[in-house]
Protein backbone atom coordinates (compact mmCIF):
# COMPACT_ATOMS: atom_id res chain seq x y z
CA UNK A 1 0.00 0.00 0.00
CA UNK A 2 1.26 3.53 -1.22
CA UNK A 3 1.96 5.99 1.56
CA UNK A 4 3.01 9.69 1.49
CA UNK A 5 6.42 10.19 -0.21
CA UNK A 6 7.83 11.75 2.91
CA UNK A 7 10.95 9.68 4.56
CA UNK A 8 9.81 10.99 7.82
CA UNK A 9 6.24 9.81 7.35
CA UNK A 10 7.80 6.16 5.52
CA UNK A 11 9.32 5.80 9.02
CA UNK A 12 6.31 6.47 11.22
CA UNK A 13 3.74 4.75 8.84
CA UNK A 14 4.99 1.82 6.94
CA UNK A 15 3.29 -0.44 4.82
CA UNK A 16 0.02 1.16 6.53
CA UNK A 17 -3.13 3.23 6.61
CA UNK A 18 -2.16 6.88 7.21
CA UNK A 19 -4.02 8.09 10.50
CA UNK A 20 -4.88 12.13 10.40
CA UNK A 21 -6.05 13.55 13.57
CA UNK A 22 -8.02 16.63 13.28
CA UNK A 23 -8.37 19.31 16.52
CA UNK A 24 -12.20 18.86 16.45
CA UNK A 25 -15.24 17.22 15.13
CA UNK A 26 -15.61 20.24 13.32
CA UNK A 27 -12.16 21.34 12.18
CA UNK A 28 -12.97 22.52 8.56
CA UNK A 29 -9.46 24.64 8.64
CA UNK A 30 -7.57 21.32 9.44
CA UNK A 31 -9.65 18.99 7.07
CA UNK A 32 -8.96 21.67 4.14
CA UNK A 33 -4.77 21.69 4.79
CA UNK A 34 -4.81 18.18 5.23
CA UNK A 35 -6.57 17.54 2.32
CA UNK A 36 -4.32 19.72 0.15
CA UNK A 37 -1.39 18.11 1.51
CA UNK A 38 -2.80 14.41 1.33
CA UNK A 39 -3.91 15.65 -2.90
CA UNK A 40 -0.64 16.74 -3.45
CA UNK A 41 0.89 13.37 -2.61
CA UNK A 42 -1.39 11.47 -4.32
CA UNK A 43 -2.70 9.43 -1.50
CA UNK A 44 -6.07 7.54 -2.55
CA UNK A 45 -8.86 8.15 -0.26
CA UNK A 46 -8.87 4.34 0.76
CA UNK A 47 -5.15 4.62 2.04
CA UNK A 48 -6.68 7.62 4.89
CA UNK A 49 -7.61 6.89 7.93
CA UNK A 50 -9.66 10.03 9.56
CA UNK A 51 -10.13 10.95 13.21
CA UNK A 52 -11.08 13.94 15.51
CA UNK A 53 -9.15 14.96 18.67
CA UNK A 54 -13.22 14.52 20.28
CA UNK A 55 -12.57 10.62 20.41
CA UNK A 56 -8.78 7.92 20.29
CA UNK A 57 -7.78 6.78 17.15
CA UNK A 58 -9.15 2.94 17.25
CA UNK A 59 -7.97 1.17 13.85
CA UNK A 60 -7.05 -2.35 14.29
CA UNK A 61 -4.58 -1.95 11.31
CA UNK A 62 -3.05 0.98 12.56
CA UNK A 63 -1.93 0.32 16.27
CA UNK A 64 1.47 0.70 16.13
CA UNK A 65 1.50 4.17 14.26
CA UNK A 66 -1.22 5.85 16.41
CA UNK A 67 0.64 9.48 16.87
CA UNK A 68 -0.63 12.27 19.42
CA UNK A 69 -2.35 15.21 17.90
CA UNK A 70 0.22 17.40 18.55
CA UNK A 71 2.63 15.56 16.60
CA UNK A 72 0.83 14.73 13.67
CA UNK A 73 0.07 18.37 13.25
CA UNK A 74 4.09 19.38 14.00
CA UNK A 75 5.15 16.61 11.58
CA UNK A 76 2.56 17.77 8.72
CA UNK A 77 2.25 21.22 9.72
CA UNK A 78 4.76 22.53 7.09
CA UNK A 79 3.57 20.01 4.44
CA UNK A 80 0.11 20.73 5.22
CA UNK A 81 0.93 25.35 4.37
CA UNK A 82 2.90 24.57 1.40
CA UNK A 83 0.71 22.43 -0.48
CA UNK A 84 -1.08 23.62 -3.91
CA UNK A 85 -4.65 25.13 -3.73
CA UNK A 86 -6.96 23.10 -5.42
CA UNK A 87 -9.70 24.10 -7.38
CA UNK A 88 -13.48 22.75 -6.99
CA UNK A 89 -17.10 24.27 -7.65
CA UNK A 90 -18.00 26.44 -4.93
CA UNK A 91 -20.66 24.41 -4.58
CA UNK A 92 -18.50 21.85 -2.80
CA UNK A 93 -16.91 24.54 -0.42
CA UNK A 94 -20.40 25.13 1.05
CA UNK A 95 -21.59 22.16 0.97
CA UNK A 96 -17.85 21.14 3.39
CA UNK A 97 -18.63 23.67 5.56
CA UNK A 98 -21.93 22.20 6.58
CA UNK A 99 -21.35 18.50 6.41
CA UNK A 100 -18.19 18.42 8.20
CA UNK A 101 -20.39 19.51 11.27
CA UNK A 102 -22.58 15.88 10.82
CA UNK A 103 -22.06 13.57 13.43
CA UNK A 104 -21.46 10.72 11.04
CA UNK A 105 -17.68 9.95 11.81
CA UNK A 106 -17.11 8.34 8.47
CA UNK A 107 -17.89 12.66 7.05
CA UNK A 108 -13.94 13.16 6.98
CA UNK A 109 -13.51 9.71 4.84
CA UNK A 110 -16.71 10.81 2.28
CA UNK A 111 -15.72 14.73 1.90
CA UNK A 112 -11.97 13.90 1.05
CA UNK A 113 -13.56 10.83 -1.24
CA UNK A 114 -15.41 13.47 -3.55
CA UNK A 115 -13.10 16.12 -3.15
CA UNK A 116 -10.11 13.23 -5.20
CA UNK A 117 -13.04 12.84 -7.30
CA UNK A 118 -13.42 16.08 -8.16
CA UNK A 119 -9.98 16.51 -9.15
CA UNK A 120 -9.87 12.90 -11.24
CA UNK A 121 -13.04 12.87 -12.45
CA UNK A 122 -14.49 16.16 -14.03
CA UNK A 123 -17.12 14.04 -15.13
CA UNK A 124 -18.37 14.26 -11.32
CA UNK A 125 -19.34 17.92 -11.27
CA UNK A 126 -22.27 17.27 -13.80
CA UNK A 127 -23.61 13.81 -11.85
CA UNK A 128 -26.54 14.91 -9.30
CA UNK A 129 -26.86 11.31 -9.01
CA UNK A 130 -24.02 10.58 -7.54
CA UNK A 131 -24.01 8.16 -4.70
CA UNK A 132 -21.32 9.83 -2.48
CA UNK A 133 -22.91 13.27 -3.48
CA UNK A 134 -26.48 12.70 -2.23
CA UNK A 135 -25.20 11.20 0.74
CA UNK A 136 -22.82 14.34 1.47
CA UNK A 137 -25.81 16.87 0.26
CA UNK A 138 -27.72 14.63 2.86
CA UNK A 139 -25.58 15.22 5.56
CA UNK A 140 -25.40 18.71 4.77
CA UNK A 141 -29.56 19.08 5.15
CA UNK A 142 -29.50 17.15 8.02
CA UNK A 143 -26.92 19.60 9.61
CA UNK A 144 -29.13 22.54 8.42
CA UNK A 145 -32.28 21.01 10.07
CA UNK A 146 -30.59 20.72 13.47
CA UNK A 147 -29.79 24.28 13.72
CA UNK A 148 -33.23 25.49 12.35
CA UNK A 149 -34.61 23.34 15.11
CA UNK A 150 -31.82 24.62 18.11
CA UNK A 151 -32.74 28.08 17.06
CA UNK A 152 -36.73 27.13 17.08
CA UNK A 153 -36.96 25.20 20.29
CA UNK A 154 -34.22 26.72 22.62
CA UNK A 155 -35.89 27.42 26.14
CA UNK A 156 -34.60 29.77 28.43
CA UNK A 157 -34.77 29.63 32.21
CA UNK A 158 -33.53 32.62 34.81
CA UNK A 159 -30.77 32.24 37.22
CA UNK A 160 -30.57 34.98 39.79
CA UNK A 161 -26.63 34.17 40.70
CA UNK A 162 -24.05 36.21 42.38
CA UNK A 163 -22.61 37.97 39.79
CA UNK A 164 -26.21 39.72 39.26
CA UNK A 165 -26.15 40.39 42.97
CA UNK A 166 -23.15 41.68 42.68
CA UNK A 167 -23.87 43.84 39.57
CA UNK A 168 -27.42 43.87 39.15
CA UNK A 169 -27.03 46.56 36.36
CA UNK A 170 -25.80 43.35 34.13
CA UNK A 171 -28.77 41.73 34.11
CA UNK A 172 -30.21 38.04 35.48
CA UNK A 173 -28.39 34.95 33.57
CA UNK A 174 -30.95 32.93 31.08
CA UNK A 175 -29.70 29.51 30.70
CA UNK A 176 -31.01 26.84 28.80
CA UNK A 177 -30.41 22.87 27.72
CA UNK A 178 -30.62 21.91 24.25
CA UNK A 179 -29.34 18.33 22.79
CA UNK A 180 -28.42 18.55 19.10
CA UNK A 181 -27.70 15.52 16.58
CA UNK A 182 -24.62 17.18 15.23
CA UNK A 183 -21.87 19.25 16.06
CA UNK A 184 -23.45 22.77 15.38
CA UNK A 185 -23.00 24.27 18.97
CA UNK A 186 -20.21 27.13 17.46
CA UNK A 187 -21.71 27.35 14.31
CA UNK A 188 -24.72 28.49 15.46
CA UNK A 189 -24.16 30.29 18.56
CA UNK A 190 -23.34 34.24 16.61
CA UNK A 191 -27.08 33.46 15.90
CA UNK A 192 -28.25 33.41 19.45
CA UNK A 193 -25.81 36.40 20.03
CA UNK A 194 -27.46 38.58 17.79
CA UNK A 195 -30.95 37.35 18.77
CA UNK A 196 -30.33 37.89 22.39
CA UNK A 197 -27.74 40.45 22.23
CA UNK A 198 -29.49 42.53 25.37
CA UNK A 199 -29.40 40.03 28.27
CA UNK A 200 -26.97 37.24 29.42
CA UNK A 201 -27.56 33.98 28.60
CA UNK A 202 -25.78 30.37 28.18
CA UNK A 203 -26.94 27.41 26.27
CA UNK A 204 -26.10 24.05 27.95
CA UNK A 205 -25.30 21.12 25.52
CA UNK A 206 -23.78 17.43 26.00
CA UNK A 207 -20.88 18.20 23.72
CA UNK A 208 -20.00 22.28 24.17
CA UNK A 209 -21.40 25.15 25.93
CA UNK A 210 -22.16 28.61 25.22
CA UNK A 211 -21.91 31.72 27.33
CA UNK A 212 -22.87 35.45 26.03
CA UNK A 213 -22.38 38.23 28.80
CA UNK A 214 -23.34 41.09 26.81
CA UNK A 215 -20.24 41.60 24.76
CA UNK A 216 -18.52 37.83 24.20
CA UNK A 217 -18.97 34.38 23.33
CA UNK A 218 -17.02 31.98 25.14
CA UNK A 219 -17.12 28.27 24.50
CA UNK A 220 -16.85 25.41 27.20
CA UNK A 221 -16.98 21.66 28.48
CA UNK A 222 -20.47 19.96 27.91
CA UNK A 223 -22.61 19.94 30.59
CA UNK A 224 -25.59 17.36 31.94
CA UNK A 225 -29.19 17.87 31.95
CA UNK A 226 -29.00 18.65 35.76
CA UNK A 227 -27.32 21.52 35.40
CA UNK A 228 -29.54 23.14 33.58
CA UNK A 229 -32.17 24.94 36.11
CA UNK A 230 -35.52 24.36 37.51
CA UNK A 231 -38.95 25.82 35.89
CA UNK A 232 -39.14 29.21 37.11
CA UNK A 233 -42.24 32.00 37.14
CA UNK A 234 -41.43 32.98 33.54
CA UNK A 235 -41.81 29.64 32.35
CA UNK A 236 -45.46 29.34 33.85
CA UNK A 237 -46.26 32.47 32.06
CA UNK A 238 -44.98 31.23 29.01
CA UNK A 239 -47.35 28.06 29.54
CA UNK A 240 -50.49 30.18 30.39
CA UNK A 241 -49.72 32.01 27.13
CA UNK A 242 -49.38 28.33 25.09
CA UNK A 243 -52.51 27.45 26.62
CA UNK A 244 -54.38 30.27 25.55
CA UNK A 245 -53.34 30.59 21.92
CA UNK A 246 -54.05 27.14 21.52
CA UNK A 247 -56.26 26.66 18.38
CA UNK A 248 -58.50 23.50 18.61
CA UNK A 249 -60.10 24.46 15.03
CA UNK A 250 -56.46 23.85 13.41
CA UNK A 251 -54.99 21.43 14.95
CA UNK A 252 -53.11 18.84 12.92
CA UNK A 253 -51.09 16.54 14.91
CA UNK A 254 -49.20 14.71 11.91
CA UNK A 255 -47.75 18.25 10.67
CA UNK A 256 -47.25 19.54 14.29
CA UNK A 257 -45.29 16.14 14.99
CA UNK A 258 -43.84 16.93 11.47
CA UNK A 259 -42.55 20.21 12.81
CA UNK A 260 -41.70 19.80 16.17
CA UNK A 261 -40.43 15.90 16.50
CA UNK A 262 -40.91 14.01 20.04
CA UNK A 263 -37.61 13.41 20.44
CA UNK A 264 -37.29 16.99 21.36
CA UNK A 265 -40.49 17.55 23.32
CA UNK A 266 -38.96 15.80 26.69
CA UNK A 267 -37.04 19.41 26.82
CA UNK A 268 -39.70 21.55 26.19
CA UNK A 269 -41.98 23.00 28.91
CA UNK A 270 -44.82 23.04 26.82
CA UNK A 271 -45.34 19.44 25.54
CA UNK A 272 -46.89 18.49 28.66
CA UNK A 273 -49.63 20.54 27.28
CA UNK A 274 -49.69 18.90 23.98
CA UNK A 275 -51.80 15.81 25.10
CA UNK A 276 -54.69 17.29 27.35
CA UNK A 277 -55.11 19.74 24.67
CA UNK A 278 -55.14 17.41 21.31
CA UNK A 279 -57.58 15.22 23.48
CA UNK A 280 -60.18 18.04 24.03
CA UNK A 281 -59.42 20.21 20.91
CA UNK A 282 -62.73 18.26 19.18
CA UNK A 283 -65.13 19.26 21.94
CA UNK A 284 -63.42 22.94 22.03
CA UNK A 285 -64.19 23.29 17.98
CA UNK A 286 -67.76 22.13 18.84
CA UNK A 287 -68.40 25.14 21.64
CA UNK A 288 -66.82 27.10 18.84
CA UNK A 289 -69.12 26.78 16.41
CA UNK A 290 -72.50 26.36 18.64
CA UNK A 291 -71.49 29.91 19.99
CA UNK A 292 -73.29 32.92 19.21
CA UNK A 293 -71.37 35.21 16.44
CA UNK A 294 -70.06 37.90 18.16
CA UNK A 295 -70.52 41.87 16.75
CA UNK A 296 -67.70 43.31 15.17
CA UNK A 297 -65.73 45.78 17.40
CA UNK A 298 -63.25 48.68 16.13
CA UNK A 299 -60.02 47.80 17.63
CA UNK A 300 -59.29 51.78 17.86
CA UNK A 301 -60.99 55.12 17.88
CA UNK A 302 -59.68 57.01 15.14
CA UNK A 303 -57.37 59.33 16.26
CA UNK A 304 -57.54 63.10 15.43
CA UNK A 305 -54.46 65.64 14.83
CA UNK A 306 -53.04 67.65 18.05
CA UNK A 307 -54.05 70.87 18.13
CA UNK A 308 -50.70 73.11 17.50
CA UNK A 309 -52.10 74.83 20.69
CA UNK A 310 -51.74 72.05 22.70
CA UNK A 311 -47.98 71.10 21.39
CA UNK A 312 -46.96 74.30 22.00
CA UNK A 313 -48.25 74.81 25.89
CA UNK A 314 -45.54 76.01 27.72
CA UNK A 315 -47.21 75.56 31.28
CA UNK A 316 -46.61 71.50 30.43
CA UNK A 317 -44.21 71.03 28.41
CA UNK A 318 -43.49 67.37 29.23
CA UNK A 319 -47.22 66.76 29.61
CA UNK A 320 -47.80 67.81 26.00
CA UNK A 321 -44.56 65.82 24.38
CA UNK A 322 -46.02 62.52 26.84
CA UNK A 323 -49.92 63.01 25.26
CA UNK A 324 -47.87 63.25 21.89
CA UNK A 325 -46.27 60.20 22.41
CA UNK A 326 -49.69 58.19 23.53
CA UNK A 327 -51.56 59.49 20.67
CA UNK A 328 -48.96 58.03 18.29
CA UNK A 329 -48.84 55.03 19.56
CA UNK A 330 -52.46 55.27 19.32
CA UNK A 331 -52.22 56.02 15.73
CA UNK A 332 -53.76 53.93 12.67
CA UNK A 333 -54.00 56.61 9.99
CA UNK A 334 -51.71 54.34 7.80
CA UNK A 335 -51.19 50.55 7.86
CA UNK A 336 -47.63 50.79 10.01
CA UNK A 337 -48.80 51.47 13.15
CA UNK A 338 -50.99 48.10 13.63
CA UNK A 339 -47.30 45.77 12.92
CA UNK A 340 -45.04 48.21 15.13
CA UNK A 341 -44.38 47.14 18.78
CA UNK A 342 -44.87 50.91 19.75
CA UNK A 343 -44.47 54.47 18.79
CA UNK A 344 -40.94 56.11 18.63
CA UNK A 345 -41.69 60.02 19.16
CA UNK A 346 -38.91 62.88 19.48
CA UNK A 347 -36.37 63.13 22.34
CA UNK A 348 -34.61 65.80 23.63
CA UNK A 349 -35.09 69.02 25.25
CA UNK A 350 -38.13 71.70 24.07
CA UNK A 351 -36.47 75.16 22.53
CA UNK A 352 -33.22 73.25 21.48
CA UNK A 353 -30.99 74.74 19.22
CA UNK A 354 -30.87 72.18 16.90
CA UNK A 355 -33.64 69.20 15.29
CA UNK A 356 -32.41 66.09 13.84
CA UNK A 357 -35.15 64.60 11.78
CA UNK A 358 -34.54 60.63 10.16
CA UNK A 359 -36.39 58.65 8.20
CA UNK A 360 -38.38 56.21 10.29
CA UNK A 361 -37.63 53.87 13.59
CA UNK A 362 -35.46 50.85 12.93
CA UNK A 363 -35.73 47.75 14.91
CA UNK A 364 -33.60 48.52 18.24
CA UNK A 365 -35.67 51.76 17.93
CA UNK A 366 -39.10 50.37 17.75
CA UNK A 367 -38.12 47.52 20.70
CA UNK A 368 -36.74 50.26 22.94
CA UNK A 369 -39.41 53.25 22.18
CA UNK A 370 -36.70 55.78 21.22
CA UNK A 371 -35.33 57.70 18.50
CA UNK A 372 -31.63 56.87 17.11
CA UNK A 373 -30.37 53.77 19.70
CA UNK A 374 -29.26 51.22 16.84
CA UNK A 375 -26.53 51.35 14.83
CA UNK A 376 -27.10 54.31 12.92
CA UNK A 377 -27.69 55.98 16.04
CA UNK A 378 -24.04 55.23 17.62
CA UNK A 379 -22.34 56.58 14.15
CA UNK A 380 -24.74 59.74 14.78
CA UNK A 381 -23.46 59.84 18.55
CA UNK A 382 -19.92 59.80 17.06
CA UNK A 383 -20.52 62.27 14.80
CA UNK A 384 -22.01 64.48 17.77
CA UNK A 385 -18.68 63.69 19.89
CA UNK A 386 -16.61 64.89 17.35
CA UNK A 387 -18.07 68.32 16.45
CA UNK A 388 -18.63 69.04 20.29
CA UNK A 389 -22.37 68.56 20.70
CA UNK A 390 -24.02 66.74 23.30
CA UNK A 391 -26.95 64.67 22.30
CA UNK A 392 -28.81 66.04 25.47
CA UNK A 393 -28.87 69.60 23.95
CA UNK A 394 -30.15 68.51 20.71
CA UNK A 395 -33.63 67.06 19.75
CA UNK A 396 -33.73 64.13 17.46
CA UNK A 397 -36.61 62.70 15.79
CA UNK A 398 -38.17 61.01 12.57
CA UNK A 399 -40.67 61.44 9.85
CA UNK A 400 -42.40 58.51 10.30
CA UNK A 401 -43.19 57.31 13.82
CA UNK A 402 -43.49 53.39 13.48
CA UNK A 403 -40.87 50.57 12.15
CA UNK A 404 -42.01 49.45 8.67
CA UNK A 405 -40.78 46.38 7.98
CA UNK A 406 -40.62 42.71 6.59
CA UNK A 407 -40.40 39.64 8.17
CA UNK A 408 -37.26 37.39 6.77
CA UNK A 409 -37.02 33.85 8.72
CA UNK A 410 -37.26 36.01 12.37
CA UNK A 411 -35.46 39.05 11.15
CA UNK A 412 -36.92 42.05 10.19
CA UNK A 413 -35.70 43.80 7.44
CA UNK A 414 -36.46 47.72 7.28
CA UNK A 415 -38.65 48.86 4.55
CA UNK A 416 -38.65 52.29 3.48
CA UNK A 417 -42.00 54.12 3.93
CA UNK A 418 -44.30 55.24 1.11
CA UNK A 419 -45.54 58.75 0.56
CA UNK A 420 -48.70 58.57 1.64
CA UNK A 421 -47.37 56.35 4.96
CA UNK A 422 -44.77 59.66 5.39
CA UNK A 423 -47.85 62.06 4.40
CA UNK A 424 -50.42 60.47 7.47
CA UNK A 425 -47.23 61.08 9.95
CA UNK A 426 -46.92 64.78 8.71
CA UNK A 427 -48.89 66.18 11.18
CA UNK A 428 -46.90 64.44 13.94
CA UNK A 429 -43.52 66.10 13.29
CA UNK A 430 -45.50 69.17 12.67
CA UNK A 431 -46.42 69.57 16.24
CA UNK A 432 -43.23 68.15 17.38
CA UNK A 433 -41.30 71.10 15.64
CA UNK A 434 -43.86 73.51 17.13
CA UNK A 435 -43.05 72.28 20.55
CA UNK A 436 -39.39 72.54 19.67
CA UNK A 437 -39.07 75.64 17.80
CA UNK A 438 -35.52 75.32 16.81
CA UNK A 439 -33.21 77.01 14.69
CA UNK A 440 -32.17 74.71 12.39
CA UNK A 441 -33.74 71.46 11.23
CA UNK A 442 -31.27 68.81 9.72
CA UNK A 443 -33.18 66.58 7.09
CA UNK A 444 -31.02 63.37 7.67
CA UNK A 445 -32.09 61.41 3.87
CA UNK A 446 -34.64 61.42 1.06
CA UNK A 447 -37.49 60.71 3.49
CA UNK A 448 -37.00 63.42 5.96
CA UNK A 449 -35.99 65.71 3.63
CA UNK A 450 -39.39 65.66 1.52
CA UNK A 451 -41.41 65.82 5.37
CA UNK A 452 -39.72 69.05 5.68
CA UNK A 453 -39.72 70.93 2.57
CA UNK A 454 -42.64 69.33 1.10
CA UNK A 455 -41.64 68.36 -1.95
CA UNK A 456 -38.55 65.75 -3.31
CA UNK A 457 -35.00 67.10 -2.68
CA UNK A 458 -32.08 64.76 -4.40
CA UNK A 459 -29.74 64.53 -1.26
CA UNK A 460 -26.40 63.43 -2.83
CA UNK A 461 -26.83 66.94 -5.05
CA UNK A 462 -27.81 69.17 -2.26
CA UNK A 463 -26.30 67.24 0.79
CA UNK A 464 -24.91 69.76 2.95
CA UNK A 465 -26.66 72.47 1.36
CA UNK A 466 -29.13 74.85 3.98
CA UNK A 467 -32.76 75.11 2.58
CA UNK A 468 -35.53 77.09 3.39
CA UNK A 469 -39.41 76.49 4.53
CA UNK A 470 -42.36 77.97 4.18
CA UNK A 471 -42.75 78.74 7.47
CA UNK A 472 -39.09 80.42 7.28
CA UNK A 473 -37.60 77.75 8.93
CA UNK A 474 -33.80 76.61 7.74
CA UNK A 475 -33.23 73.10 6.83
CA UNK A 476 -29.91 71.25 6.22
CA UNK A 477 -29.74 68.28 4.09
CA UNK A 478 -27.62 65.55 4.24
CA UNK A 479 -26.92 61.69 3.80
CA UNK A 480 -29.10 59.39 7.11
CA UNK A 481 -25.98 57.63 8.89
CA UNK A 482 -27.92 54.07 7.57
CA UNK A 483 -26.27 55.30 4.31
CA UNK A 484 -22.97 55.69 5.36
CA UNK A 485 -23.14 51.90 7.24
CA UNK A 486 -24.43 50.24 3.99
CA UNK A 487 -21.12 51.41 2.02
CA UNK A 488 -18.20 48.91 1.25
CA UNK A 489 -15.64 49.12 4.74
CA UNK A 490 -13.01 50.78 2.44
CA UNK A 491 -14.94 53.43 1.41
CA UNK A 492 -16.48 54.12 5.08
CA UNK A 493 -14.80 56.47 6.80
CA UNK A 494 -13.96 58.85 3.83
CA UNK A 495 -17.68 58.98 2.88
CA UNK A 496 -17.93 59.87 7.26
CA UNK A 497 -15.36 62.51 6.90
CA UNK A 498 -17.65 63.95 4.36
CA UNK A 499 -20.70 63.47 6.36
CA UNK A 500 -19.24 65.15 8.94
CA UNK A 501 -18.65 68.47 7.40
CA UNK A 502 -21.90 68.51 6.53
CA UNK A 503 -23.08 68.35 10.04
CA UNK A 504 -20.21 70.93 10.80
CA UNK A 505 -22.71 74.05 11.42
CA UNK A 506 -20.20 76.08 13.51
């Protein structure tokens, strides 16, 4: 049998398979140099024998060449940098990244298998057929499926421990216990970071653990079902809130089972509410129909536009901006309102000097009920550093007072509001700059710039450019900061630099 033409590697493997250790069950780096190195010296995919650091080498025809991790990858480690690239579809790059993750162990064997294929037969690339191919693209879905699932049926339980008591300012901790198929723990916890960015959480797994304290993911040991914690209050809300949304009228227990499998319900609180609810979801439907049809009700009274008198009382100033902000949320004059989780109104002090005026909430914006807190609002914080104003003295606002958006998955991805959507919110920024009365109002994009002048202004020709209102009032137009965060990173902070002398009004 053929082994690598290496007289260091003739000495330690002789007449036998070639064992390759990899630092992980999920060590894509170290499966891609080892399989450059392994190409380049034409080793067949039957002479390989692949294992992960996760578990001993145990190959009854290769016990007396078994070598430590660490010297496999000092031996190869020069081999392993210097070898060729090789080139393959793209197609296969994905499809490595998420297969290597299965829990299969024979996935090292199978990936380098196609990937000599690949290179030996062209004939490969146009085969969907292909029995190693389906079973890799199989793999690969199965990986994807896990996740979907660890994302869908996470459960989170609260842990008051002593480092809240010690800084309660940091928040409770939120753990939970999840027990995937595959090895998709790391690959899928920047997902749970950027879903749960504002509180502290870990997720508890046999193989790996997660932590998040507000700013970093760290990565440790597995951990047993007991150390997960008890039910707490919030998960007996969360059940009350299950039962009551309960639908007898749809169920379908083949596609619910379909959906959410049994092997996970044994971790999730509210299976045990599966079975007395499927058994008495026929007699439920049967009250449902046999009761009387209720009158239709008008979920809201529609809402008229504040008198400028009352925006502008002086007597109450904070009572006035506070009735402001309940009547918006209140609002329904365009289709917005009813989706958004509340109202984002002005902030900032009455008579300032200044009026910043965006485009519409975004979605840290519309969670946290104020103007300018994502990230467009940092880069307009920096901005406010660095020409010497303090965001207290200024008032900052939007033309549109509710997040439009669409769902994608569990994201939601702004949408940029119509005319008519920015016409029924006129009135609302009209009182707010009548409560205000500032000096100078800075149109911050297209949107804003069209609630203030009233009619469309092309911003990258007049950006920076002072314009004036009917009502005399000065306007400044310039790029929003959501423009500036959407350009290529090389092009970033020259476009800011630019920005910023616009917003220069000294």
């Amino acid at each position: 049998m053929g082994v690598m033409n290496d007289p260091l590697t003739n000495d330690l493997f002789p007449q036998a398979l070639l064992p390759v250790t990899l630092q992980g069950p999920a060590d894509l780096e170290g499966f891609r140099l080892a399989a450059r190195a392994l190409l380049a010296q034409q080793m067949l995919p039957e002479q390989v024998s692949w294992h992960s650091s996760d578990a001993p080498v145990q190959d009854l025809f290769a016990s007396d060449i078994t070598v430590a991790v660490e010297a496999t990858t000092a031996i190869h480690k020069a081999a392993f940098s210097n070898a060729p690239p090789v080139s393959v579809p793209p197609e296969f790059v994905t499809l490595c990244e998420t297969a290597i993750l299965h829990s299969d162990p024979n996935r090292f064997g199978l990936l380098y298998r196609i990937l000599w294929r690949l290179v030996h037969e062209p004939a490969l690339r146009q085969d969907p057929l292909d029995a190693d191919m389906v079973k890799a693209q199989q793999m690969a879905q199965a990986v994807r499926r896990d996740k979907h699932k660890m994302k869908a049926f996470v459960r989170f339980r609260t842990v008051q421990d002593e480092t809240f008591r010690n800084n309660p300012e940091g928040g409770p901790l939120h753990v939970a216990w999840f027990e995937p198929e595959h090895h998709i723990v790391e690959a899928i916890a920047p997902f749970f970071a950027r879903r749960f960015t504002q509180m502290r959480w870990a997720v508890l797994t046999p193989e790996r653990s997660i932590q998040w304290d507000g700013a970093q993911l760290t990565f440790g040991p597995g951990a047993s079902k007991s150390d997960a914690p008890p039910p707490d209050a919030g998960e007996k809300l969360w059940l009350t809130y299950y039962e009551n949304i309960f639908n007898p009228a749809r169920l379908k227990l083949k596609m619910m089972q379909k959906e959410m499998p049994r092997k996970y319900w044994h971790n999730l609180p509210e299976a045990v509410l599966i079975a007395p609810l499927a058994a008495g979801a026929h007699e439920r439907s049967a009250n449902m129909v046999d009761e009387v049809a209720a009158g239709p009700k008008r979920r809201l009274p529609t809402i008229k536009v504040l008198p400028v008198t009352m925006a502008a009382d002086e007597d109450a100033p904070g009572r006035s901006l506070a009735t402001l902000r309940d009547l918006t949320n209140h609002c329904r004059e365009c289709p917005i309102g009813a989706c958004a989780t509340q109202s984002v109104c002005g902030e900032g002090p009455l008579q300032a000097k200044f009026m910043f005026v965006g485009e519409q909430p975004g979605d840290q914006e519309d969670l946290q009920g104020r103007p300018f807190v994502g990230p467009a609002g940092q880069l307009l914080d920096r901005a406010f550093d660095e020409l010497g104003i303090q965001r207290g003295d200024v008032f900052v606002s939007n033309a549109v007072k509710h997040f439009k958006y669409e769902l994608r998955g569990k994201r939601r991805i702004h949408k940029t509001p119509t005319q008519r959507e920015a016409a029924a919110c006129q009135h609302w920024l009209d009182d707010e700059i009548a409560m205000v009365q500032p000096r100078l109002l800075v149109a911050l994009g297209a949107t804003a710039a069209r609630s203030l002048l009233g009619r469309a202004v092309p911003v990258l020709a007049n950006r920076g450019q002072v314009f004036e209102r009917d009502d005399g009032r000065k306007v400044l137009v310039t790029l929003h900061p959501s423009a500036l965060l959407r350009l290529p990173a090389e092009e970033r902070e020259a476009a800011y630099a630019a920005w910023l002398a616009d917003l220069d009004m000294q």
